[in-house]
C-alpha atoms as a PDB file:
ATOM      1  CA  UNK A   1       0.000   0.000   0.000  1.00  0.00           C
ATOM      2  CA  UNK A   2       1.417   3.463  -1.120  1.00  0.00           C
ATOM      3  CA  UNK A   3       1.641   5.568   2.037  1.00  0.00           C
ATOM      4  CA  UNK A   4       3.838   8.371   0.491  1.00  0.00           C
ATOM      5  CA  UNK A   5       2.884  12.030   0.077  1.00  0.00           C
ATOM      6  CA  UNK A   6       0.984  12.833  -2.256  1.00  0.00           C
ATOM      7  CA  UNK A   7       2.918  16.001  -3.027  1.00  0.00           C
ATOM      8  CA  UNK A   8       5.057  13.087  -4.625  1.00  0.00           C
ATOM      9  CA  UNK A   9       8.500  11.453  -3.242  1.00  0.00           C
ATOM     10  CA  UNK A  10      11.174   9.427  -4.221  1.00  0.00           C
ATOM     11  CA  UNK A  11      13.201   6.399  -2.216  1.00  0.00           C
ATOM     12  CA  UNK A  12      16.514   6.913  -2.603  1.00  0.00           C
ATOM     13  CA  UNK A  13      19.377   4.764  -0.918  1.00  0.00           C
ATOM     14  CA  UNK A  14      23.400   4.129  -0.233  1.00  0.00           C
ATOM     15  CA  UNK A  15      25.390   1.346  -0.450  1.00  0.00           C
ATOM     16  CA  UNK A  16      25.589   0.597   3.220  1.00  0.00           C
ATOM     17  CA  UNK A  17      22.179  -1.619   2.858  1.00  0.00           C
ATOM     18  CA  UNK A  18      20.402  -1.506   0.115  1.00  0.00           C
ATOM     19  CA  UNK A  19      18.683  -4.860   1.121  1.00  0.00           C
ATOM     20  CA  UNK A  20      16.812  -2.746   3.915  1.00  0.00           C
ATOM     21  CA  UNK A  21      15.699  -0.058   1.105  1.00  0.00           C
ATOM     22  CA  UNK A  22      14.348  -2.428  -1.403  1.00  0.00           C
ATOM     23  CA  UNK A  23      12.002  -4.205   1.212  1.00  0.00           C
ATOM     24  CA  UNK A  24      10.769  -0.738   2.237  1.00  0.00           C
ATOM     25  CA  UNK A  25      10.509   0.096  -1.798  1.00  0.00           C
ATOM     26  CA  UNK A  26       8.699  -3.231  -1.947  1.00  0.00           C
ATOM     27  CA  UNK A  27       6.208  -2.636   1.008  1.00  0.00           C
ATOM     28  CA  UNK A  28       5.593   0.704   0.008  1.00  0.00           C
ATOM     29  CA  UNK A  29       4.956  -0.524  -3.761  1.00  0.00           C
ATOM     30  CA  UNK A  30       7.146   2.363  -4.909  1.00  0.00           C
ATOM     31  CA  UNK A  31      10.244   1.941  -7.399  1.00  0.00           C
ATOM     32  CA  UNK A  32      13.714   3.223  -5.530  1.00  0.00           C
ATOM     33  CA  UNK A  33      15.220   6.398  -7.387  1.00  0.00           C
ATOM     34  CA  UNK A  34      17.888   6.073  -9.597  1.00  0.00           C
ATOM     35  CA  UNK A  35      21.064   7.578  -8.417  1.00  0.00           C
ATOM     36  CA  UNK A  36      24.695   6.343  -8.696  1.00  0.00           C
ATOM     37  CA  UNK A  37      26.591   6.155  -5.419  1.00  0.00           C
ATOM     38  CA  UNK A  38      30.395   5.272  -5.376  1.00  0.00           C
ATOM     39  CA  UNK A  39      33.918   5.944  -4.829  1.00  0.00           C
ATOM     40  CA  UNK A  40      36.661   6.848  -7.186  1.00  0.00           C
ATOM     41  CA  UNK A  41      40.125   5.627  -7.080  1.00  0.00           C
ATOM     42  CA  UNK A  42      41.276   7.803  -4.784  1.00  0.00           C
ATOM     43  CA  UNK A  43      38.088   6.950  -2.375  1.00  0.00           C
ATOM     44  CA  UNK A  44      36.388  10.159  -2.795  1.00  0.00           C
ATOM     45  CA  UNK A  45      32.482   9.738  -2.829  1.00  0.00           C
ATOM     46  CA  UNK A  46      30.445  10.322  -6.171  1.00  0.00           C
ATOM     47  CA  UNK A  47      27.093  10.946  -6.291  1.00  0.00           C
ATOM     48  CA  UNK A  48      24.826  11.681  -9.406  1.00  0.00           C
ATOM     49  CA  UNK A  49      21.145  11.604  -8.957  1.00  0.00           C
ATOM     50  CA  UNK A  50      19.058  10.761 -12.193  1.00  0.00           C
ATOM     51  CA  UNK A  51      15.754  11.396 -10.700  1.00  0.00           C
ATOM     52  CA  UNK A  52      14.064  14.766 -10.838  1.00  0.00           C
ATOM     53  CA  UNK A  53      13.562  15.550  -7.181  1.00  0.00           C
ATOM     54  CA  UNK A  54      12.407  19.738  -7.701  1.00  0.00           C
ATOM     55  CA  UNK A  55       9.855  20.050  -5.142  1.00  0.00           C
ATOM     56  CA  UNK A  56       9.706  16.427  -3.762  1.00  0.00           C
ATOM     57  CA  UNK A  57      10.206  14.719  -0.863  1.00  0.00           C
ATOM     58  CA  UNK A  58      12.912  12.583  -0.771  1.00  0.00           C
ATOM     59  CA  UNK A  59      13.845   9.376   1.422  1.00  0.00           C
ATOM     60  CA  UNK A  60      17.827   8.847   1.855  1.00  0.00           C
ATOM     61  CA  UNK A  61      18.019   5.405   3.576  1.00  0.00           C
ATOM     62  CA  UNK A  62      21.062   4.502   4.987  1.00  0.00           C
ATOM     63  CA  UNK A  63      22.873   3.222   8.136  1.00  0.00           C
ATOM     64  CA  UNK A  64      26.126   2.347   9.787  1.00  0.00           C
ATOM     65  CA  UNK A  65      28.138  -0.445   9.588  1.00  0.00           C
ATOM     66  CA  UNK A  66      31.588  -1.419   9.574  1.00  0.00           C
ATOM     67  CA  UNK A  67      32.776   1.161   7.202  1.00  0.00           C
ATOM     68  CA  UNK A  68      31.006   3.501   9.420  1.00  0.00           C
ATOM     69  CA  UNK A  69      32.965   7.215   7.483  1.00  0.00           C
ATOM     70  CA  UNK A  70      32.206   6.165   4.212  1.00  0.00           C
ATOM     71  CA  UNK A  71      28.183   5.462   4.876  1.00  0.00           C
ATOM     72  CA  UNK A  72      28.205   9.256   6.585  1.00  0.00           C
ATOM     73  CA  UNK A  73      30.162  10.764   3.794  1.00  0.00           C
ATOM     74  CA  UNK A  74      27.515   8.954   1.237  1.00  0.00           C
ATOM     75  CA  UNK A  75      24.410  10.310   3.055  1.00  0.00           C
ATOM     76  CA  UNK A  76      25.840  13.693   3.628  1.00  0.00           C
ATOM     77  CA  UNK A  77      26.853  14.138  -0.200  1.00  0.00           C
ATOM     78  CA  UNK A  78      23.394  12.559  -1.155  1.00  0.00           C
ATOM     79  CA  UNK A  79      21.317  15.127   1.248  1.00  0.00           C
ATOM     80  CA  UNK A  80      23.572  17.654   0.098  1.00  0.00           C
ATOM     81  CA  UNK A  81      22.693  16.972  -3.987  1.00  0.00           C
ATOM     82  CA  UNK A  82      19.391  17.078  -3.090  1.00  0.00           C
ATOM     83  CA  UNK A  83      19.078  20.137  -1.459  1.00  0.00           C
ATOM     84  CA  UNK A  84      20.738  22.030  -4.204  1.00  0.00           C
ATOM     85  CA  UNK A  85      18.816  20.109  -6.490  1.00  0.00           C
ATOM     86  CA  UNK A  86      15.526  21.776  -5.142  1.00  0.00           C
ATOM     87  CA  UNK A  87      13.923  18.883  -2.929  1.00  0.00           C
ATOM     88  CA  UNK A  88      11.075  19.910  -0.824  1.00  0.00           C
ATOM     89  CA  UNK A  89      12.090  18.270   1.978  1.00  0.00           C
ATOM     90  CA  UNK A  90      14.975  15.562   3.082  1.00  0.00           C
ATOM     91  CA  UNK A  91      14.298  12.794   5.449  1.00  0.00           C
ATOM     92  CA  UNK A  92      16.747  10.421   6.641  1.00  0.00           C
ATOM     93  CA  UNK A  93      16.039   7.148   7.238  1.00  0.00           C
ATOM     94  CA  UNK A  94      18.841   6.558   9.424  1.00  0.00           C
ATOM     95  CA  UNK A  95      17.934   2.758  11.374  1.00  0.00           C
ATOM     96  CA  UNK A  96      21.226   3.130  13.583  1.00  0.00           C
ATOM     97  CA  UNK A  97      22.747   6.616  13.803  1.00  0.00           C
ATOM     98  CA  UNK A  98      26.471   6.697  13.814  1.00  0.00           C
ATOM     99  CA  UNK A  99      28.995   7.752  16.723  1.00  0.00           C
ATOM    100  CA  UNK A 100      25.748   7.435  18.891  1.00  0.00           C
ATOM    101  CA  UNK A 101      27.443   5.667  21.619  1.00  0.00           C
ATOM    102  CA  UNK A 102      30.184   9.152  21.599  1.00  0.00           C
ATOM    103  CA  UNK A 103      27.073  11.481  22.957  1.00  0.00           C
ATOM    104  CA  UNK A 104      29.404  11.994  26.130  1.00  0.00           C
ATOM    105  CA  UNK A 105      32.073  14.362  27.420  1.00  0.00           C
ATOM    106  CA  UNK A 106      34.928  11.993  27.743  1.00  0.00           C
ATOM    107  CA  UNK A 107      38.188  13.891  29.718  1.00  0.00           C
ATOM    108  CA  UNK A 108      39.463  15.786  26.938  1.00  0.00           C
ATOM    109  CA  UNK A 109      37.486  14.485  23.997  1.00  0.00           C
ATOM    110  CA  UNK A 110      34.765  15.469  21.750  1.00  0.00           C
ATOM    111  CA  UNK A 111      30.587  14.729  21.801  1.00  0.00           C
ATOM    112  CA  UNK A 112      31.090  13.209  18.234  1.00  0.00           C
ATOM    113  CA  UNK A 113      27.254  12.505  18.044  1.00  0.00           C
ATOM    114  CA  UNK A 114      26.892  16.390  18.126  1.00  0.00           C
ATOM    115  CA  UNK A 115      29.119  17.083  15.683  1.00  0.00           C
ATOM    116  CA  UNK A 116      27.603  14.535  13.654  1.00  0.00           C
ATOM    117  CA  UNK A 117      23.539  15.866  13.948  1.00  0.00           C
ATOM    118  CA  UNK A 118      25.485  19.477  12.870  1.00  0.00           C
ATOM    119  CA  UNK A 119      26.778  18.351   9.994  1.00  0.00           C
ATOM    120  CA  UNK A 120      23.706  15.916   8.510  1.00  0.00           C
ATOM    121  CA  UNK A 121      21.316  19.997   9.020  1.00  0.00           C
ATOM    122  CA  UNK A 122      23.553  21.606   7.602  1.00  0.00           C
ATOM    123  CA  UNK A 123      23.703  19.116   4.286  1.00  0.00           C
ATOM    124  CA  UNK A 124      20.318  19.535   3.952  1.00  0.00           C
ATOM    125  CA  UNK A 125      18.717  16.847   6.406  1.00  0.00           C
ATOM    126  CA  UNK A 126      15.070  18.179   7.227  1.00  0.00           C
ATOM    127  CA  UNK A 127      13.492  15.022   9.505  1.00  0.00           C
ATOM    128  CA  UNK A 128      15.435  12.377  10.697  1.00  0.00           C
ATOM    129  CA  UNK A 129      13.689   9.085  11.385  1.00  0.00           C
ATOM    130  CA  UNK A 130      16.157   6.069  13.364  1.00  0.00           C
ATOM    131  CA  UNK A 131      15.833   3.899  16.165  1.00  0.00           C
ATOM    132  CA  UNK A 132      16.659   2.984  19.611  1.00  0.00           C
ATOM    133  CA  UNK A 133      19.008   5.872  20.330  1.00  0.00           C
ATOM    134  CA  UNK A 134      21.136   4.928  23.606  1.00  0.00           C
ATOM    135  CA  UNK A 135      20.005   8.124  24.511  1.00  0.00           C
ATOM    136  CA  UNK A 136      17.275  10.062  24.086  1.00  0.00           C
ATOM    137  CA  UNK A 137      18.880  13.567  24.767  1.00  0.00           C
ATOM    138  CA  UNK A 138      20.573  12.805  21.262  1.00  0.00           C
ATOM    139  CA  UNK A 139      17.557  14.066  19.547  1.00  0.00           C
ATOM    140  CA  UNK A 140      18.242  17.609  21.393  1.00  0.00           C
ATOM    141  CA  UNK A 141      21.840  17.783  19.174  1.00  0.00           C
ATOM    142  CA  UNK A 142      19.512  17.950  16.001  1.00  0.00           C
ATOM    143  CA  UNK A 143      17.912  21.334  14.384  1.00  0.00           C
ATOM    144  CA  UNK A 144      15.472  19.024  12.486  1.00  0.00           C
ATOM    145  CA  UNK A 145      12.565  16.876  14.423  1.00  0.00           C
ATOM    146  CA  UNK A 146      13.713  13.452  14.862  1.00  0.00           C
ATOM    147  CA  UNK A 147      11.364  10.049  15.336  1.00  0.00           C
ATOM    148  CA  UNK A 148      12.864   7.276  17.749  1.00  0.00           C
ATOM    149  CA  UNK A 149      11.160   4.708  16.827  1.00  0.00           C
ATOM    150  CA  UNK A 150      11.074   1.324  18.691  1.00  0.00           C
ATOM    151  CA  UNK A 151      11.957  -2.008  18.175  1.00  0.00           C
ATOM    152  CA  UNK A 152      10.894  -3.363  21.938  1.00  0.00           C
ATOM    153  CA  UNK A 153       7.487  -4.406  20.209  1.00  0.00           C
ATOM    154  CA  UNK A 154       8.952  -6.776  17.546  1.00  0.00           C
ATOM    155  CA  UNK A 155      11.700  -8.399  20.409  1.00  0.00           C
ATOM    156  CA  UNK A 156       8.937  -8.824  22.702  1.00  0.00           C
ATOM    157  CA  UNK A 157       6.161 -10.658  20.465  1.00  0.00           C
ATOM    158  CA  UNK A 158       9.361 -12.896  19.631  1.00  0.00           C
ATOM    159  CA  UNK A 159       9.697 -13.786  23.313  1.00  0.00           C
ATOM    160  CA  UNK A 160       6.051 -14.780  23.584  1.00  0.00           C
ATOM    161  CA  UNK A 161       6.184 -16.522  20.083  1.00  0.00           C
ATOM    162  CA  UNK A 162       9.484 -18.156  19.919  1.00  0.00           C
ATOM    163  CA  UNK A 163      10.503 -18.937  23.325  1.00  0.00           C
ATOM    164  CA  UNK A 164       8.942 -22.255  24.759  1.00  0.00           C
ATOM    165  CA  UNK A 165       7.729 -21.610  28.376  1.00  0.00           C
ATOM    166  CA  UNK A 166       9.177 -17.974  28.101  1.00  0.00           C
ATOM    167  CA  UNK A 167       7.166 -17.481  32.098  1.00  0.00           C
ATOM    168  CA  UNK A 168      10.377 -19.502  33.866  1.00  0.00           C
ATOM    169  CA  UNK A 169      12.435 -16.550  32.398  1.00  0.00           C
ATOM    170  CA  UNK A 170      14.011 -13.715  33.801  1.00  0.00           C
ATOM    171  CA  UNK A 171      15.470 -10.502  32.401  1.00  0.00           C
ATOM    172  CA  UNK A 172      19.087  -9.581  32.523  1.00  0.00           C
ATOM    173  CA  UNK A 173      20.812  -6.558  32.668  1.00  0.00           C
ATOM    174  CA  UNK A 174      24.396  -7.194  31.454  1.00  0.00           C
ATOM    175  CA  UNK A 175      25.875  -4.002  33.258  1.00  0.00           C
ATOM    176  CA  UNK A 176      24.034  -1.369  35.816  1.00  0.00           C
ATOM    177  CA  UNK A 177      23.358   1.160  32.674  1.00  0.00           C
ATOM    178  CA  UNK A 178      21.119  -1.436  30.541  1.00  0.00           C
ATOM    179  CA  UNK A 179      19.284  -2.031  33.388  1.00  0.00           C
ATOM    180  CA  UNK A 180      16.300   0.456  32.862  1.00  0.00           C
ATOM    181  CA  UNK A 181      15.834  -1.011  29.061  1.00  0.00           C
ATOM    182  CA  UNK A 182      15.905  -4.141  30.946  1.00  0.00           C
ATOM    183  CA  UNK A 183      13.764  -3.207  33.370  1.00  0.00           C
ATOM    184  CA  UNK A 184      10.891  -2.440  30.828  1.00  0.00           C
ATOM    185  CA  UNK A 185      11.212  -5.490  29.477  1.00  0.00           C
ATOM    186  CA  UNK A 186      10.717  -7.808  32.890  1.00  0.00           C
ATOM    187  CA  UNK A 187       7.467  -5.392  33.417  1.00  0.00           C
ATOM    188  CA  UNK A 188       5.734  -5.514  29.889  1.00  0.00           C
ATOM    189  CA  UNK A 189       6.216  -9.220  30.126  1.00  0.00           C
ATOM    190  CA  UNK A 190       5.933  -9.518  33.984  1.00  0.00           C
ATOM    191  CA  UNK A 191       8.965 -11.441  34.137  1.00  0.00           C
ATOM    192  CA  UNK A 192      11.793 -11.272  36.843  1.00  0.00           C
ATOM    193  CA  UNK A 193      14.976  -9.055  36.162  1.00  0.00           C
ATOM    194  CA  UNK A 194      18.652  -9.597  37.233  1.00  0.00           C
ATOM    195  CA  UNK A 195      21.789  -6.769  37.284  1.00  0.00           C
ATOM    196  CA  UNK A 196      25.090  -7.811  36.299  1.00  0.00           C
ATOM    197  CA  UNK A 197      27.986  -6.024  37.876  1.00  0.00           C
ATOM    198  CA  UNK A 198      31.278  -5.925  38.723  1.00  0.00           C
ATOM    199  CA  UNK A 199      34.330  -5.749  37.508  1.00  0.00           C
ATOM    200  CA  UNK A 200      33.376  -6.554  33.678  1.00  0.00           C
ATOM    201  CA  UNK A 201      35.250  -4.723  30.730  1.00  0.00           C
ATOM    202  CA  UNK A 202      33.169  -1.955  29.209  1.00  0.00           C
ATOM    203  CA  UNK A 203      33.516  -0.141  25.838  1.00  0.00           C
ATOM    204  CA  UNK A 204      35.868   2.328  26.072  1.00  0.00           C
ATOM    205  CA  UNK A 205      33.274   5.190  25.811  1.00  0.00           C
ATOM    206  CA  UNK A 206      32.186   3.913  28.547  1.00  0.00           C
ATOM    207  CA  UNK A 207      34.761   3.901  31.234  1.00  0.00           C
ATOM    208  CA  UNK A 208      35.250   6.289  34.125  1.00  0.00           C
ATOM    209  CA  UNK A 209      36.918   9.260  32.856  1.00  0.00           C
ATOM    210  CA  UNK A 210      38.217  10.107  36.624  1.00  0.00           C
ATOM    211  CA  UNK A 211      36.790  13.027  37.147  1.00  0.00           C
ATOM    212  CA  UNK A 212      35.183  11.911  40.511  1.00  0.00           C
ATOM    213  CA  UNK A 213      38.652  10.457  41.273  1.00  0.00           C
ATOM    214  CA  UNK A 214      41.672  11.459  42.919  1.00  0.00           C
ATOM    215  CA  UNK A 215      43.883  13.864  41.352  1.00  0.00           C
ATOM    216  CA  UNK A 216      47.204  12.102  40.118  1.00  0.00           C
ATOM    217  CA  UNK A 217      50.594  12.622  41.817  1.00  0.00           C
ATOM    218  CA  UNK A 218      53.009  14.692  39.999  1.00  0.00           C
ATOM    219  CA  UNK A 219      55.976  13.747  41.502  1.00  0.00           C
ATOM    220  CA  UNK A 220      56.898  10.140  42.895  1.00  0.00           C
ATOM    221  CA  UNK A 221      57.926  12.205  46.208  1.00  0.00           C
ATOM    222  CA  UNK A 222      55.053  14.396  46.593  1.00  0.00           C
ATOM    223  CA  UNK A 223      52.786  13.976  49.811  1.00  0.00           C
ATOM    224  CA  UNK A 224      49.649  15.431  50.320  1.00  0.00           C
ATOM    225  CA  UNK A 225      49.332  15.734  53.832  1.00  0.00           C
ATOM    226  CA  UNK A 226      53.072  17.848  54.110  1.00  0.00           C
ATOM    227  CA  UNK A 227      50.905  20.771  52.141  1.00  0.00           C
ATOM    228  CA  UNK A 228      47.538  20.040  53.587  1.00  0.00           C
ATOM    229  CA  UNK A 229      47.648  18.847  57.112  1.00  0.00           C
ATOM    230  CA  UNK A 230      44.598  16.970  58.195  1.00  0.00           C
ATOM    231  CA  UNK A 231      43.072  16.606  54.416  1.00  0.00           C
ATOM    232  CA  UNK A 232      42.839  12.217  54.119  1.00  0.00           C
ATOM    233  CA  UNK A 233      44.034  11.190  50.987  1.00  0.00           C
ATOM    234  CA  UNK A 234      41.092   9.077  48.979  1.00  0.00           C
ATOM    235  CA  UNK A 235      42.041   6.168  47.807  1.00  0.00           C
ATOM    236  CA  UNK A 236      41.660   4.947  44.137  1.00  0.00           C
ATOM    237  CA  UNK A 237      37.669   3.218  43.194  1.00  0.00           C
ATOM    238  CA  UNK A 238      38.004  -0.416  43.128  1.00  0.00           C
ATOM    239  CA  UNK A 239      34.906  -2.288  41.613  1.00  0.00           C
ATOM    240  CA  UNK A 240      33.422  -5.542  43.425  1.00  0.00           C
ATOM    241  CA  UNK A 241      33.984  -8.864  41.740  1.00  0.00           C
ATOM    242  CA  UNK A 242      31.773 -10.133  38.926  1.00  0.00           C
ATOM    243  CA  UNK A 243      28.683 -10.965  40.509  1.00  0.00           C
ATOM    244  CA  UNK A 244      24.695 -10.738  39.476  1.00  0.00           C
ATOM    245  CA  UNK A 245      22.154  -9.293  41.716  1.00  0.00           C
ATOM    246  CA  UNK A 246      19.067 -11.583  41.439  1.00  0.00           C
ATOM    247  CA  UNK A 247      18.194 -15.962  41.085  1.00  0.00           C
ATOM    248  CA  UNK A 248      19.024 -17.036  37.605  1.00  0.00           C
ATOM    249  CA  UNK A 249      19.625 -21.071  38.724  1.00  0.00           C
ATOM    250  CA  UNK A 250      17.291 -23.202  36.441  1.00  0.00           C
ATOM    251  CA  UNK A 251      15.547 -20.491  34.627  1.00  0.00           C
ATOM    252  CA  UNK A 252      15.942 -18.935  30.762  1.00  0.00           C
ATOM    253  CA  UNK A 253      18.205 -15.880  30.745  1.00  0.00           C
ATOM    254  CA  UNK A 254      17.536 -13.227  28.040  1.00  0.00           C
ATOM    255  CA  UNK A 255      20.287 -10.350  28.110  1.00  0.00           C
ATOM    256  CA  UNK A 256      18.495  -7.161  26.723  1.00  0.00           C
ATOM    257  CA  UNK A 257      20.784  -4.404  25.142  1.00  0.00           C
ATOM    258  CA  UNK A 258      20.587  -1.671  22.684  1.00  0.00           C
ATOM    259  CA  UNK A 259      23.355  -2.712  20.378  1.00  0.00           C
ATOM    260  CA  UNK A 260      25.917  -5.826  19.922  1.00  0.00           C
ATOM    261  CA  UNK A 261      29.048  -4.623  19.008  1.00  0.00           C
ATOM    262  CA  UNK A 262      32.269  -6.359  20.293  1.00  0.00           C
ATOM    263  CA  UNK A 263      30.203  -8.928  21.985  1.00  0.00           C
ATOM    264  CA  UNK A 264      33.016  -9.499  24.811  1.00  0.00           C
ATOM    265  CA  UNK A 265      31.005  -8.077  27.762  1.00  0.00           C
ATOM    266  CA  UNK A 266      27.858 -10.539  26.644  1.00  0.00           C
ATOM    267  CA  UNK A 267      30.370 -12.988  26.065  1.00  0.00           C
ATOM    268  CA  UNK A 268      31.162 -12.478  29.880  1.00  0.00           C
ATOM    269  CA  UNK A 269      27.663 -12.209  31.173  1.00  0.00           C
ATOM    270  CA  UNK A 270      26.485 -14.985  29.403  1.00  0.00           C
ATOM    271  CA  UNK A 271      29.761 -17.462  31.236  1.00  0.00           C
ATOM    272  CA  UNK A 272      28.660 -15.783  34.210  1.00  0.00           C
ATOM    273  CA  UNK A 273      25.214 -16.433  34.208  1.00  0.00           C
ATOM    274  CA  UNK A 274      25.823 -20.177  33.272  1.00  0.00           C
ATOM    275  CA  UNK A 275      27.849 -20.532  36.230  1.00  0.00           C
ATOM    276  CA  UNK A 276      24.750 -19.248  38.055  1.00  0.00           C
ATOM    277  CA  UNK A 277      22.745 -21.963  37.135  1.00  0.00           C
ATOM    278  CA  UNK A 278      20.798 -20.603  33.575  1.00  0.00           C
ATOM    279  CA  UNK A 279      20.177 -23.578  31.178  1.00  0.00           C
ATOM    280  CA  UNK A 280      19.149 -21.299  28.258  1.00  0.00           C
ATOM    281  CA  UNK A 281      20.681 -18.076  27.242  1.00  0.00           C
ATOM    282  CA  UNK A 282      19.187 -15.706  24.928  1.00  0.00           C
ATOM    283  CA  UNK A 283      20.596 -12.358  23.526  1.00  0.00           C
ATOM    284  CA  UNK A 284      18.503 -10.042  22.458  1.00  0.00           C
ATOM    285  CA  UNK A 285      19.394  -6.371  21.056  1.00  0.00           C
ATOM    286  CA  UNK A 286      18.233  -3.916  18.510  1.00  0.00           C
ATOM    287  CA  UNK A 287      21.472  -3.278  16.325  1.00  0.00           C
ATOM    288  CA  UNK A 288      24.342  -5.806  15.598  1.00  0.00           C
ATOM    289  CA  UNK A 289      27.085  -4.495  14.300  1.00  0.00           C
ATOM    290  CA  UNK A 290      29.437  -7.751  15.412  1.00  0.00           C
ATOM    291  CA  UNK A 291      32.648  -5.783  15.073  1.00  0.00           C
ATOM    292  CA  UNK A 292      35.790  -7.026  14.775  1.00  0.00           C
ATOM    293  CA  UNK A 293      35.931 -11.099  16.205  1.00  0.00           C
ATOM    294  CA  UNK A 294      31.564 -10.652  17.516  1.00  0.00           C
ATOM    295  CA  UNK A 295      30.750 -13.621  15.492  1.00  0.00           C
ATOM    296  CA  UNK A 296      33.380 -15.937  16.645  1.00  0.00           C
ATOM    297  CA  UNK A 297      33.016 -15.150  20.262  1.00  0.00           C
ATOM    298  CA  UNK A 298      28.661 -15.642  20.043  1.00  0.00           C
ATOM    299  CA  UNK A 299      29.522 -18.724  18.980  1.00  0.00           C
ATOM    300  CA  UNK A 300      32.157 -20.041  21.015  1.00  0.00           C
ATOM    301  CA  UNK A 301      29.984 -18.997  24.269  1.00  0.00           C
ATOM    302  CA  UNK A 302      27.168 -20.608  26.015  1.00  0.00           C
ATOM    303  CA  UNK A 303      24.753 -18.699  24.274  1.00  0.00           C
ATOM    304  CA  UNK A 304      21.317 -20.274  22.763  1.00  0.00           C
ATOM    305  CA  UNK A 305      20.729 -17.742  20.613  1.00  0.00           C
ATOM    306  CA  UNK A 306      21.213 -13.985  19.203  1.00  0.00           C
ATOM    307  CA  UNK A 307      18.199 -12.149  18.171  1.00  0.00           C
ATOM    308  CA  UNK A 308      19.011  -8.679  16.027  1.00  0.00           C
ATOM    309  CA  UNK A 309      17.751  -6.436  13.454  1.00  0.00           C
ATOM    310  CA  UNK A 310      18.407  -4.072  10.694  1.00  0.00           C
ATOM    311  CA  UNK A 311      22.387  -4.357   9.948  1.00  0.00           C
ATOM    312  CA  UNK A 312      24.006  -6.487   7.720  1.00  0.00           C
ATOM    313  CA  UNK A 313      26.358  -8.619   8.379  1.00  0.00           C
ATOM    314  CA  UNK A 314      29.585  -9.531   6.204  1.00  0.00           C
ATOM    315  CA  UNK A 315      29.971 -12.700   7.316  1.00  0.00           C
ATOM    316  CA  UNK A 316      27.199 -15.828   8.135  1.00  0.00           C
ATOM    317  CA  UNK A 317      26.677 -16.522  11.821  1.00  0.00           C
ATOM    318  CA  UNK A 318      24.851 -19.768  12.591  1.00  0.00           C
ATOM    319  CA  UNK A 319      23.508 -18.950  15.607  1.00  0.00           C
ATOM    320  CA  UNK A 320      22.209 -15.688  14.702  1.00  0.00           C
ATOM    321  CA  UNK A 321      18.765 -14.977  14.084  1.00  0.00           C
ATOM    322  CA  UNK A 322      18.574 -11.801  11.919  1.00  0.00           C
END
């Protein structure tokens, strides 16, 4: 069914997935526009649009994946031809927004995912539709409205549908800052929910930037308390061993998470919580981006199954359901 303006639009679409675009065409029952996408020998990106779009609306679908600056570079050139090329309006279809994980002041670093939302206005982005931002204030970095859709509907109907006696499960939190995602899930299915934490290695945007620690020593001979009498010195944070907060023995675990990208810390939640006493582990997460050795390490670990939509992958993954 044709649910497009009738003003008239036109589908238009990168290389980063242009599987994704031509099931959209197809639902939608409209033909993708013709434009030429690519790089020249020196990698710049090319981009000639054959399609009229003079007072149109157009649809740039694209994503992220591995080759995360070239799929940005191709949807800012592409808004960025359309804009001069008179379209009404310019809507990305953007299923997982890059450098959304960098949406954080990291010591002296940069909020990327800013930077980013600047950038795709300025070429000419006028809506912005993705999913399951990590966080919500991202939408604030954009000049342009921006949709957040959901893909908690879809994950949970495959719970009820595709998980035999899914009621002995309970809901796990692989770290302390998942645990609100996970927390919605254990309530919309009135399931139980468990909390990993611990010392378990955490992306790098993600560790303590030591701001709330002590300041380091300058010299190996300095001492505090010759300058400051009285003044304690604070010791360094330690984190408590591994350990999950909640009963796991002889039930189904499903680990909830936004995105699976290096797969290590599920890796280490899912040893963890077989340990524990889980006889089925399920992983279950709106992006996959299975970077660098994700597929090997899914399947080497006591994992049942991995659940995940929307980006391709490069290589097969048996246990993978995509």
């Amino acid at each position: 069914m044709n649910t497009l303006p009738k003003t008239g639009a036109v589908i238009f679409t990168g290389n980063s997935h242009r599987e994704l675009a031509q099931l959209i065409s197809s639902r939608l029952g409209v033909a993708l526009g013709d434009a030429d996408v690519f790089q020249k020998s020196n990698r710049e990106t090319m981009v000639n649009i054959a399609d009229s779009v003079r007072g149109k609306d157009v649809f740039i679908i694209q994503t992220a994946t591995k080759d995360v600056n070239n799929d940005i570079m191709e949807l800012l050139v592409m808004a960025y031809a359309c804009k001069t090329s008179s379209a009404r309006k310019i809507i990305g279809v953007i299923p997982y927004l890059p450098y959304c994980k960098q949406s954080k002041m990291r010591k002296r670093g940069a909020i990327v995912s800013k930077l980013l939302a600047k950038m795709m206005c300025r070429a000419g982005i006028t809506h912005l539709i993705t999913m399951d931002l990590p966080q919500k204030e991202i939408q604030g970095f954009f000049d342009v409205p921006v949709d957040n859709l959901r893909a908690s509907s879809f994950l949970l109907n495959y719970v009820r549908t595709s998980i035999p006696d899914y009621t002995n499960a309970v809901i796990v939190a692989k770290n302390p800052g998942t645990a609100k995602r996970a927390q919605s899930f254990a309530e919309r299915l009135r399931l139980g929910l468990a909390v990993i934490h611990g010392v378990q290695k955490e992306a790098e945007s993600d560790e303590v930037d030591g701001r709330h620690s002590p300041p380091p020593i300058i010299s190996r001979t300095y001492d505090p308390s010759s300058e400051f009498e009285g003044v304690p010195v604070m010791a360094a944070k330690e984190k408590p061993p591994m350990n999950i907060v909640g009963d796991v023995g002889g039930r189904i675990a499903i680990i909830v998470d936004d995105i699976i990208d290096d797969a290590e810390t599920f890796v280490a939640a899912a040893e963890l919580l077989k340990e524990r006493g889980a006889y089925k582990i399920y992983v279950m997460a709106t992006h996959g981006l299975l970077s660098a050795d994700a597929p090997r390490l899914l399947e080497q670990a006591p994992i049942d199954e991995v659940n995940t939509k929307y980006i391709r992958y490069q290589e097969p993954i048996i246990i993978c359901s995509v």
